[in-house]
PDB file of N, CA and C in Angstrom:
ATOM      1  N   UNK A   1      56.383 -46.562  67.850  1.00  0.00           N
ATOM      2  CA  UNK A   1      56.989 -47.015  66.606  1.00  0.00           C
ATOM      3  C   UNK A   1      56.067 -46.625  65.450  1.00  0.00           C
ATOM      4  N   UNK A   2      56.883 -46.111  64.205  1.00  0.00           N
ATOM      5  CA  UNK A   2      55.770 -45.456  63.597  1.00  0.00           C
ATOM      6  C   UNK A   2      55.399 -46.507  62.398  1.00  0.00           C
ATOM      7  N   UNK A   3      54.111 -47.334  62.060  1.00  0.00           N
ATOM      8  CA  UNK A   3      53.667 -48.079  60.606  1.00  0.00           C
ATOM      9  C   UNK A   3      53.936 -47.088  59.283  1.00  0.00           C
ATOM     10  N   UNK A   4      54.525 -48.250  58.725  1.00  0.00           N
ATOM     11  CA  UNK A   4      54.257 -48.002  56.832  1.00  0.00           C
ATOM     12  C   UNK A   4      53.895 -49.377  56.814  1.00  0.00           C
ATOM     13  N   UNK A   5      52.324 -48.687  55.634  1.00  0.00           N
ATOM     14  CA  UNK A   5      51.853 -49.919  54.956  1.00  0.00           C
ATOM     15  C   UNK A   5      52.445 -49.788  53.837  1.00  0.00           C
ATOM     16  N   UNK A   6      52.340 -50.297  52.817  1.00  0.00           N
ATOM     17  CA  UNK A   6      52.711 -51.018  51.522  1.00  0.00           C
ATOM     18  C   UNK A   6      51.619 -52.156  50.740  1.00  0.00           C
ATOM     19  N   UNK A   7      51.168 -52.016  50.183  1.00  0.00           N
ATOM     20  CA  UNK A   7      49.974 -52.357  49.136  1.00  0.00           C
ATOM     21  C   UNK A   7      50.634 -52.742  47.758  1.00  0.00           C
ATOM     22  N   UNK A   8      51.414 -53.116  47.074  1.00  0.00           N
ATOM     23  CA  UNK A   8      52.513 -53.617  45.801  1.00  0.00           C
ATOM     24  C   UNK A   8      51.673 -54.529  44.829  1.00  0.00           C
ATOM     25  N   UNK A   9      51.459 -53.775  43.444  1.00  0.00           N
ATOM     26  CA  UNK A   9      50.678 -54.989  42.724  1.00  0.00           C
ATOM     27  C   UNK A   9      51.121 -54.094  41.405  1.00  0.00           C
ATOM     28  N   UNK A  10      49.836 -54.884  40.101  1.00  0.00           N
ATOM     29  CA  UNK A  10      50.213 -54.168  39.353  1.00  0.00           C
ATOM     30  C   UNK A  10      48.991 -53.217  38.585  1.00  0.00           C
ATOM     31  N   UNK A  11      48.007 -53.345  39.522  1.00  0.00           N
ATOM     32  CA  UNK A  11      47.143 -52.321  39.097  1.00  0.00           C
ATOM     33  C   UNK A  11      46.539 -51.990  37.795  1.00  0.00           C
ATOM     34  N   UNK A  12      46.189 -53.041  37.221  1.00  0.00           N
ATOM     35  CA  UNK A  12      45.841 -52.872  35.417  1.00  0.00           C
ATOM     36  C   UNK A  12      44.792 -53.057  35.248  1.00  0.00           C
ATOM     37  N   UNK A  13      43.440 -52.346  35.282  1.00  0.00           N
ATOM     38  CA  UNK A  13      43.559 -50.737  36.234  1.00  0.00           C
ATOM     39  C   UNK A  13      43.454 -50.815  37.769  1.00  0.00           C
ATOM     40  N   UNK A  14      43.512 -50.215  38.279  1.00  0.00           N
ATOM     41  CA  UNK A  14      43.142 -49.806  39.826  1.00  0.00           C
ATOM     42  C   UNK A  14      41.624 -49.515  39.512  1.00  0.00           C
ATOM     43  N   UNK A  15      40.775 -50.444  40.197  1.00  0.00           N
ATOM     44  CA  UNK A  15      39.547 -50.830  40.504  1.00  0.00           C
ATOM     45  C   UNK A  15      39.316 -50.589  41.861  1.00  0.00           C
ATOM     46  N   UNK A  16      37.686 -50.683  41.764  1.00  0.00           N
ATOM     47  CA  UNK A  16      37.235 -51.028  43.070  1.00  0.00           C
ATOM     48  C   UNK A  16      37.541 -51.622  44.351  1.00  0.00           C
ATOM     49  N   UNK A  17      37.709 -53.077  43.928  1.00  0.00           N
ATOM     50  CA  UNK A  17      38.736 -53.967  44.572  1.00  0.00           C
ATOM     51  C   UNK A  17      39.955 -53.237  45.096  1.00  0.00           C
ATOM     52  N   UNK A  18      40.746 -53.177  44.421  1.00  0.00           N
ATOM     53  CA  UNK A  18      42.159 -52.095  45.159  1.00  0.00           C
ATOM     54  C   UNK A  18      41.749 -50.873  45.991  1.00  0.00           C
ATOM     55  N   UNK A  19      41.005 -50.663  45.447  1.00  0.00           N
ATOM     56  CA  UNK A  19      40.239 -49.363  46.199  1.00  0.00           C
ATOM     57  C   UNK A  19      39.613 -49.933  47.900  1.00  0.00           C
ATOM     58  N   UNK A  20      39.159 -50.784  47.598  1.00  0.00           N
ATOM     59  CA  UNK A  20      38.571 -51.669  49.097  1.00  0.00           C
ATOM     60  C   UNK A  20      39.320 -51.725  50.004  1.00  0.00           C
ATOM     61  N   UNK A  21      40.653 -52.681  49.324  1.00  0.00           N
ATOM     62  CA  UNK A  21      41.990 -52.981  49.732  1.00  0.00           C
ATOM     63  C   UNK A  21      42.390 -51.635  50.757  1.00  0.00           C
ATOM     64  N   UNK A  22      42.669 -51.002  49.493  1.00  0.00           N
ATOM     65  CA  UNK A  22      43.770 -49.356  49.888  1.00  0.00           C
ATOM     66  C   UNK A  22      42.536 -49.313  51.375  1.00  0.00           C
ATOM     67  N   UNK A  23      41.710 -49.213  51.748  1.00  0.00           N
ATOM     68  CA  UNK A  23      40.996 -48.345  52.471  1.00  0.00           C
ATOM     69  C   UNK A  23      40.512 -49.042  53.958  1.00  0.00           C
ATOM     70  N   UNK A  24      40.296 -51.080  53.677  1.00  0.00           N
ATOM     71  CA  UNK A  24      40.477 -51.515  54.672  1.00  0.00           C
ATOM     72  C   UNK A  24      42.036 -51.665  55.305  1.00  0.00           C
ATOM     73  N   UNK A  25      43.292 -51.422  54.759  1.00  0.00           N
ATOM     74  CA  UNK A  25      44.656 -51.108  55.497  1.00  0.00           C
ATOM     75  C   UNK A  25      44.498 -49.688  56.080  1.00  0.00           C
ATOM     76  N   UNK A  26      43.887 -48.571  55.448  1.00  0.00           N
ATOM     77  CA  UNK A  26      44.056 -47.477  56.355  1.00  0.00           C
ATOM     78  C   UNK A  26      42.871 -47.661  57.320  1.00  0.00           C
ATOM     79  N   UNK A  27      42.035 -48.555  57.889  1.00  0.00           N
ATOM     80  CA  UNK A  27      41.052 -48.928  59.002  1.00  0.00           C
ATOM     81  C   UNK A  27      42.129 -49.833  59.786  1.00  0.00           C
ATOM     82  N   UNK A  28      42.775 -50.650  58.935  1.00  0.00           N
ATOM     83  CA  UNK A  28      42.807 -51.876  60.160  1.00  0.00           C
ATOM     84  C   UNK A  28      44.503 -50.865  60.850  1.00  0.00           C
ATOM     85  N   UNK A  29      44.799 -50.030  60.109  1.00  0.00           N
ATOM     86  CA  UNK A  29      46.775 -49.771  60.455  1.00  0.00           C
ATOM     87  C   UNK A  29      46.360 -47.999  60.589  1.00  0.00           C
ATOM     88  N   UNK A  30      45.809 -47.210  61.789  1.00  0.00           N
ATOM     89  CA  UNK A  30      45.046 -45.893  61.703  1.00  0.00           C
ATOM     90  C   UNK A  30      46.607 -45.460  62.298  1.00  0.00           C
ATOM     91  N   UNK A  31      46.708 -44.133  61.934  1.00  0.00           N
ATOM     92  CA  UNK A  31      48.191 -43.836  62.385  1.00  0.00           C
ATOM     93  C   UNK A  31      48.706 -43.837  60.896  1.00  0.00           C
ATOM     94  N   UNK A  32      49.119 -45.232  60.612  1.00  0.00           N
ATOM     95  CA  UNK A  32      49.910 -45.390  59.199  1.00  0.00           C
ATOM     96  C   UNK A  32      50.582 -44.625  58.254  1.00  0.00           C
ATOM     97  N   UNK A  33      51.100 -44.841  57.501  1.00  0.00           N
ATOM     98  CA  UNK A  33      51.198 -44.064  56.225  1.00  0.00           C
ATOM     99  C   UNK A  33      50.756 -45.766  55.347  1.00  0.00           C
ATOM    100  N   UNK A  34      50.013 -44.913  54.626  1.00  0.00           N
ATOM    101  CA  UNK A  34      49.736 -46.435  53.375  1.00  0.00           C
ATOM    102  C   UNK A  34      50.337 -45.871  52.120  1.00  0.00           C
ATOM    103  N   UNK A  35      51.084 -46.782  51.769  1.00  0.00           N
ATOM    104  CA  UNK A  35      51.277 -46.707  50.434  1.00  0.00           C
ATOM    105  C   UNK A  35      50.810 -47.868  49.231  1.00  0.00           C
ATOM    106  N   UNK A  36      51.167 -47.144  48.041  1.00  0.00           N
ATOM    107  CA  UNK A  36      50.517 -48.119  46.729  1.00  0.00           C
ATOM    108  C   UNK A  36      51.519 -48.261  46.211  1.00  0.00           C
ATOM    109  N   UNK A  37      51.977 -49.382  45.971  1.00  0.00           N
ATOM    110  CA  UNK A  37      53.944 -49.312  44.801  1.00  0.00           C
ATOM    111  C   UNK A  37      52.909 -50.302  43.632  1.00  0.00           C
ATOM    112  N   UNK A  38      53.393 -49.491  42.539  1.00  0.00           N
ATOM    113  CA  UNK A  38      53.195 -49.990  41.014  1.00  0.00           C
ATOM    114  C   UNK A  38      54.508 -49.416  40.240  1.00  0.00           C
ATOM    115  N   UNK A  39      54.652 -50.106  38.943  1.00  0.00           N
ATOM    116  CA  UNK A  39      55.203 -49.582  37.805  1.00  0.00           C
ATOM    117  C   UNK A  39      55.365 -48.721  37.349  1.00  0.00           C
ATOM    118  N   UNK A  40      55.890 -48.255  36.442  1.00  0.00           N
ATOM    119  CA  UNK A  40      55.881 -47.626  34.784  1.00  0.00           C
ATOM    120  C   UNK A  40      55.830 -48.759  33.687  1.00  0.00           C
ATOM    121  N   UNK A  41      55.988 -50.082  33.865  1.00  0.00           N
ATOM    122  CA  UNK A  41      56.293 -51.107  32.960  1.00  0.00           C
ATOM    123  C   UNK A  41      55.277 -51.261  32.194  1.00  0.00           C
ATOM    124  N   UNK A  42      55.504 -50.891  30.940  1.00  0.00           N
ATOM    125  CA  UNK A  42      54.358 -51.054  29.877  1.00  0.00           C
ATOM    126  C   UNK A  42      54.671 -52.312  29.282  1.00  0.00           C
ATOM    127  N   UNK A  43      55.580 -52.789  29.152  1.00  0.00           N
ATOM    128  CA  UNK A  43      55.821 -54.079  28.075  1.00  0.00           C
ATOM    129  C   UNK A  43      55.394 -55.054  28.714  1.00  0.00           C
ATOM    130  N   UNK A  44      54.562 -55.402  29.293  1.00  0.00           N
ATOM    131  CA  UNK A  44      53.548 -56.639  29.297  1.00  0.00           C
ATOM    132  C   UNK A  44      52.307 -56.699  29.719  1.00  0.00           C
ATOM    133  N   UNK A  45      52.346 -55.636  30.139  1.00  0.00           N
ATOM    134  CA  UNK A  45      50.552 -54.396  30.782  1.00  0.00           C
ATOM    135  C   UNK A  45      50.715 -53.409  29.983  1.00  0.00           C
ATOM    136  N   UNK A  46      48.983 -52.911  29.859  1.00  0.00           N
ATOM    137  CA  UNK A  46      48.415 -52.387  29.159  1.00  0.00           C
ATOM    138  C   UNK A  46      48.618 -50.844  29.590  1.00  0.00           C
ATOM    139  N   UNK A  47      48.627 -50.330  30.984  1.00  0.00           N
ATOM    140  CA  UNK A  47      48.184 -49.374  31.422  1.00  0.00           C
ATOM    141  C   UNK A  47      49.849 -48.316  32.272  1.00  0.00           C
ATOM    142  N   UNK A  48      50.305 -47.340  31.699  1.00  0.00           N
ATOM    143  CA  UNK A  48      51.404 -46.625  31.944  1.00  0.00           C
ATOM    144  C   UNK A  48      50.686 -46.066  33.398  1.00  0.00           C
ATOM    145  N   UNK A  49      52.364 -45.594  34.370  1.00  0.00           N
ATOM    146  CA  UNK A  49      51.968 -45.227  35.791  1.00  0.00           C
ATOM    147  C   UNK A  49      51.117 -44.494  35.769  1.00  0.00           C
ATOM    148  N   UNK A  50      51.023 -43.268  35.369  1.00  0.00           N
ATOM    149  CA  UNK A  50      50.091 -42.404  35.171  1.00  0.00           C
ATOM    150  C   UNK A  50      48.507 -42.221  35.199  1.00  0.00           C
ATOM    151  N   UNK A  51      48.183 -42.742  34.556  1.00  0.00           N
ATOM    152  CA  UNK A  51      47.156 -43.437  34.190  1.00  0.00           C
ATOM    153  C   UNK A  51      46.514 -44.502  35.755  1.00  0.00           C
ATOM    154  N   UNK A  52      47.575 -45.221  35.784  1.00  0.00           N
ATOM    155  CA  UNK A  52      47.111 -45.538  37.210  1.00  0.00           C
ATOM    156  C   UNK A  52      47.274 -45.132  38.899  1.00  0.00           C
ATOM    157  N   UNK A  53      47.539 -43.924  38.517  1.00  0.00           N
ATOM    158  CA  UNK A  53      47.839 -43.268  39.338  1.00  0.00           C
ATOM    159  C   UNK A  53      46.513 -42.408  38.936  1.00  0.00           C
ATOM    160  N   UNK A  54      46.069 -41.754  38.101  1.00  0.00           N
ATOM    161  CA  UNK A  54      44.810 -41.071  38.208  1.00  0.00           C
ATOM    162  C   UNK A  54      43.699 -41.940  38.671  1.00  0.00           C
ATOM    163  N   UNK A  55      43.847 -43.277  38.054  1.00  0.00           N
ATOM    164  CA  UNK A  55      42.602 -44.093  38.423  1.00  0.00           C
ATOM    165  C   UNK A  55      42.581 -44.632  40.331  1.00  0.00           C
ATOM    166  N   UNK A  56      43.678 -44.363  40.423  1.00  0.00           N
ATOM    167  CA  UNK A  56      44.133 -44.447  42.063  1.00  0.00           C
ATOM    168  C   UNK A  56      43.466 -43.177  43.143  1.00  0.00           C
ATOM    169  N   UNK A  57      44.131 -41.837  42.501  1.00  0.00           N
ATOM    170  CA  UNK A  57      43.514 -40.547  43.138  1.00  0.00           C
ATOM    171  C   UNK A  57      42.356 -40.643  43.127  1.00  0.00           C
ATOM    172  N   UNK A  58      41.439 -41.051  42.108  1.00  0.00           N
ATOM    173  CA  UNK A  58      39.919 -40.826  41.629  1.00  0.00           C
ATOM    174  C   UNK A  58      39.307 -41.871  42.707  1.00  0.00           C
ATOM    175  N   UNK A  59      40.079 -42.968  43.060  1.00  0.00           N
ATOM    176  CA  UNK A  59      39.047 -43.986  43.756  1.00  0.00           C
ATOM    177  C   UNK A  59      39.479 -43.904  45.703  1.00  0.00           C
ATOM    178  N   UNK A  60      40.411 -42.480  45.763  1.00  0.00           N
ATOM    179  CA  UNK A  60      40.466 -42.227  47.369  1.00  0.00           C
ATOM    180  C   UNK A  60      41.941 -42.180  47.908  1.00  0.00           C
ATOM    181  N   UNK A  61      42.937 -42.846  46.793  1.00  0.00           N
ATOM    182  CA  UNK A  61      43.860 -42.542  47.350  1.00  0.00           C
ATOM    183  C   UNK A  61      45.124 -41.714  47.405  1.00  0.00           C
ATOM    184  N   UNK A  62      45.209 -40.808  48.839  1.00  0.00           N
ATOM    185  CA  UNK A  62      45.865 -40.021  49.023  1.00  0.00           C
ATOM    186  C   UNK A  62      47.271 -39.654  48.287  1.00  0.00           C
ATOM    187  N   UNK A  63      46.888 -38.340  47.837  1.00  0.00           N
ATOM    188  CA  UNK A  63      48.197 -37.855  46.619  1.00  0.00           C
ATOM    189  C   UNK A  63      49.681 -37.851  47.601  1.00  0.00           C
ATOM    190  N   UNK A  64      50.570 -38.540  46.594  1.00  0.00           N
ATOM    191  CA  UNK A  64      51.791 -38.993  47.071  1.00  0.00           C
ATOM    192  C   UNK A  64      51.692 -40.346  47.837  1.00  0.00           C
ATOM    193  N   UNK A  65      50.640 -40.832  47.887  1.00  0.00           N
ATOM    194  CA  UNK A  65      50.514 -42.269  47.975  1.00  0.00           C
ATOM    195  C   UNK A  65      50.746 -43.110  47.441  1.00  0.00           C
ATOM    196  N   UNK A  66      50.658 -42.781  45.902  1.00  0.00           N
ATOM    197  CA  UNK A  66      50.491 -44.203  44.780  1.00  0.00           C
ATOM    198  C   UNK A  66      51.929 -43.765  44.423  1.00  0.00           C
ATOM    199  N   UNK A  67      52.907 -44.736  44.354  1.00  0.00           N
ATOM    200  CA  UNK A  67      54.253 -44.209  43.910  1.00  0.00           C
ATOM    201  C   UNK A  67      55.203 -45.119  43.214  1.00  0.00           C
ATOM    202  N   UNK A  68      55.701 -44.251  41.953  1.00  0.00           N
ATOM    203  CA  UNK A  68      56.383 -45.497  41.122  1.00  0.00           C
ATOM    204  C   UNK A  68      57.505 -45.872  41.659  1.00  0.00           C
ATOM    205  N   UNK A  69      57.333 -47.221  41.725  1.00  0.00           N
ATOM    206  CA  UNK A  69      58.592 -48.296  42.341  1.00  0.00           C
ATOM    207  C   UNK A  69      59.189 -48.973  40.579  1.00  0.00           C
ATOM    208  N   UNK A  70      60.444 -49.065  41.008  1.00  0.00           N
ATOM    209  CA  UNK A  70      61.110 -49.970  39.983  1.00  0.00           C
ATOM    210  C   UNK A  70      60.192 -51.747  39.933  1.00  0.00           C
ATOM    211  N   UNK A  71      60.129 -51.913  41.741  1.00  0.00           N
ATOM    212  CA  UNK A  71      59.830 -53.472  41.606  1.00  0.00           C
ATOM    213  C   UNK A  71      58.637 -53.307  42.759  1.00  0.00           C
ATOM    214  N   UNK A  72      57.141 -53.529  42.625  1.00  0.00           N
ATOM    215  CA  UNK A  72      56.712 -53.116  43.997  1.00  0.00           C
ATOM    216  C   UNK A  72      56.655 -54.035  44.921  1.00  0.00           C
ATOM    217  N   UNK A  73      57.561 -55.335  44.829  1.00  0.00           N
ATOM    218  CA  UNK A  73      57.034 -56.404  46.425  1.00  0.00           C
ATOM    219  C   UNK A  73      58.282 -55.906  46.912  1.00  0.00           C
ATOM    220  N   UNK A  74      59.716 -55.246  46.621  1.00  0.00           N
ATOM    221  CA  UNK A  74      60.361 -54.546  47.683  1.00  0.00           C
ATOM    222  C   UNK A  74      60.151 -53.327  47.778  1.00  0.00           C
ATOM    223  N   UNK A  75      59.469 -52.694  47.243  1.00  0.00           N
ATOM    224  CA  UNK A  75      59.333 -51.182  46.953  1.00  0.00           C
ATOM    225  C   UNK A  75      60.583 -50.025  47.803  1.00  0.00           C
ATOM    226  N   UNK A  76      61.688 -50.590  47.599  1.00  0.00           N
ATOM    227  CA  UNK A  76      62.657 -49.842  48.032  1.00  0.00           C
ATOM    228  C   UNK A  76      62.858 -48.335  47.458  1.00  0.00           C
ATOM    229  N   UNK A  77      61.840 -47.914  47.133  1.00  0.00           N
ATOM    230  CA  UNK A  77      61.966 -46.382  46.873  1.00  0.00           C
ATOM    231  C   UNK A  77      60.865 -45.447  48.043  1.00  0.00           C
ATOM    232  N   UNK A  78      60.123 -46.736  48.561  1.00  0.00           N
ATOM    233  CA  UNK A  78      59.513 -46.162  49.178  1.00  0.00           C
ATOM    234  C   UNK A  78      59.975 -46.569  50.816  1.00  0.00           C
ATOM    235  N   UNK A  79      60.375 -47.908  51.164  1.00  0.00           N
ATOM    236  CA  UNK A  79      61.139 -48.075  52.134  1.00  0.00           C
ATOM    237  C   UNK A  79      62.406 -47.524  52.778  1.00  0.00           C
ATOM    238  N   UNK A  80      62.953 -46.813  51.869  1.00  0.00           N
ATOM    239  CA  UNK A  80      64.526 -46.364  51.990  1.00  0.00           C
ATOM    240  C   UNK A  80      63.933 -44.930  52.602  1.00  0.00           C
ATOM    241  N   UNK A  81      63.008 -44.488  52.807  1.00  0.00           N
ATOM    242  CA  UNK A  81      62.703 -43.292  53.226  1.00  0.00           C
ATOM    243  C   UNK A  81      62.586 -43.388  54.758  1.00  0.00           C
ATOM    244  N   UNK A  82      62.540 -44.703  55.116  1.00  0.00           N
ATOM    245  CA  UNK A  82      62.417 -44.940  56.921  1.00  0.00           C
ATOM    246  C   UNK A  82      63.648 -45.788  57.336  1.00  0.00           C
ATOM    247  N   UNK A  83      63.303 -45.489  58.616  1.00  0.00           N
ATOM    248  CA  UNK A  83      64.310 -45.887  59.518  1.00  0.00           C
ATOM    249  C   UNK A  83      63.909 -47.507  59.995  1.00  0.00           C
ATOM    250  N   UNK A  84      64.369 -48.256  59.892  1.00  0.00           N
ATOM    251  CA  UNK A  84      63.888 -49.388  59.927  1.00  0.00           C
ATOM    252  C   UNK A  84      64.369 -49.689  61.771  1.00  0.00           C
ATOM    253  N   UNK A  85      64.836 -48.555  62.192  1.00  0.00           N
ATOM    254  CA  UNK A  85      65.017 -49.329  63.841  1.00  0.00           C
ATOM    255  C   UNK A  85      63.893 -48.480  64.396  1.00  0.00           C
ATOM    256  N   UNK A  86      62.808 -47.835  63.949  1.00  0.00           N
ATOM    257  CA  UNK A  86      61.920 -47.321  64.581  1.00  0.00           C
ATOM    258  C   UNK A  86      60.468 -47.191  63.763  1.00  0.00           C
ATOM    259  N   UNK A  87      60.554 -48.296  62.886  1.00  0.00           N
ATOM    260  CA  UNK A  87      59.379 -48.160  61.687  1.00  0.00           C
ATOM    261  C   UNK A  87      59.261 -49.988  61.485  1.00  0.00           C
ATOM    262  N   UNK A  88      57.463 -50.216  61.673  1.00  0.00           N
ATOM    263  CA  UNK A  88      57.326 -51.403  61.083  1.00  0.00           C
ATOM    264  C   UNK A  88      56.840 -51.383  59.706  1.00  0.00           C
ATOM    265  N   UNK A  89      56.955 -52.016  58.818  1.00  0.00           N
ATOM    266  CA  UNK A  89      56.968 -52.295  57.935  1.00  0.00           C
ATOM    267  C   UNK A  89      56.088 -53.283  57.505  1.00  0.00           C
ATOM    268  N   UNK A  90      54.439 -53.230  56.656  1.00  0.00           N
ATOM    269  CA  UNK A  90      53.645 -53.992  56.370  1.00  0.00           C
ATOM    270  C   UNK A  90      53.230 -54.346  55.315  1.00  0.00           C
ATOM    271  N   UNK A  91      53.149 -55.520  54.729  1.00  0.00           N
ATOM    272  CA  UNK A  91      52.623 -55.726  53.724  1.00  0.00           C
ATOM    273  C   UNK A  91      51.527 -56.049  53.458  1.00  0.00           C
ATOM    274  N   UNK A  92      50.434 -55.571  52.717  1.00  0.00           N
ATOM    275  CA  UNK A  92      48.727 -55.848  52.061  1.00  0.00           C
ATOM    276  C   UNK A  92      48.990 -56.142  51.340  1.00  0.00           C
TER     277      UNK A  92
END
């Protein structure tokens, strides 16, 4: 059965800390795909996807990893890509 992680926050900025995060899920879930679901939502944070998405690449994590979700605790842009009768599904 194949893991997706999922990591969903809002990253204002992607720090160290997230960086820890992102890196003890790809130790504890090896195999995996990890992902990062954040925003574009500027109107109540400071920091556009972009932006945290560079500060994401810069601190280790894998390009096409960090990916804009509309909402990231369902991150259905990134879930809808698996098969859910042969994929577990994790949340960090």
């Amino acid at each position: 059965m194949q893991q997706v992680v999922i990591m969903p926050g809002g990253f204002h900025p992607f720090h160290a800390g997230h960086a820890a995060l992102y890196n003890s899920a790809r130790r504890a879930f090896p195999g995996a795909d990890v992902y990062v679901a954040a925003t574009d939502d500027t109107s109540t944070r400071p920091f556009p996807f972009k932006v945290k998405e560079k500060l994401a690449q810069l601190a280790g994590v894998e390009p096409g990893h960090f990916v804009q979700v509309k909402s990231p605790f369902p991150a259905l842009e990134i879930t809808k890509q698996f098969d859910p009768a042969d994929t577990q599904l994790i949340f960090v």
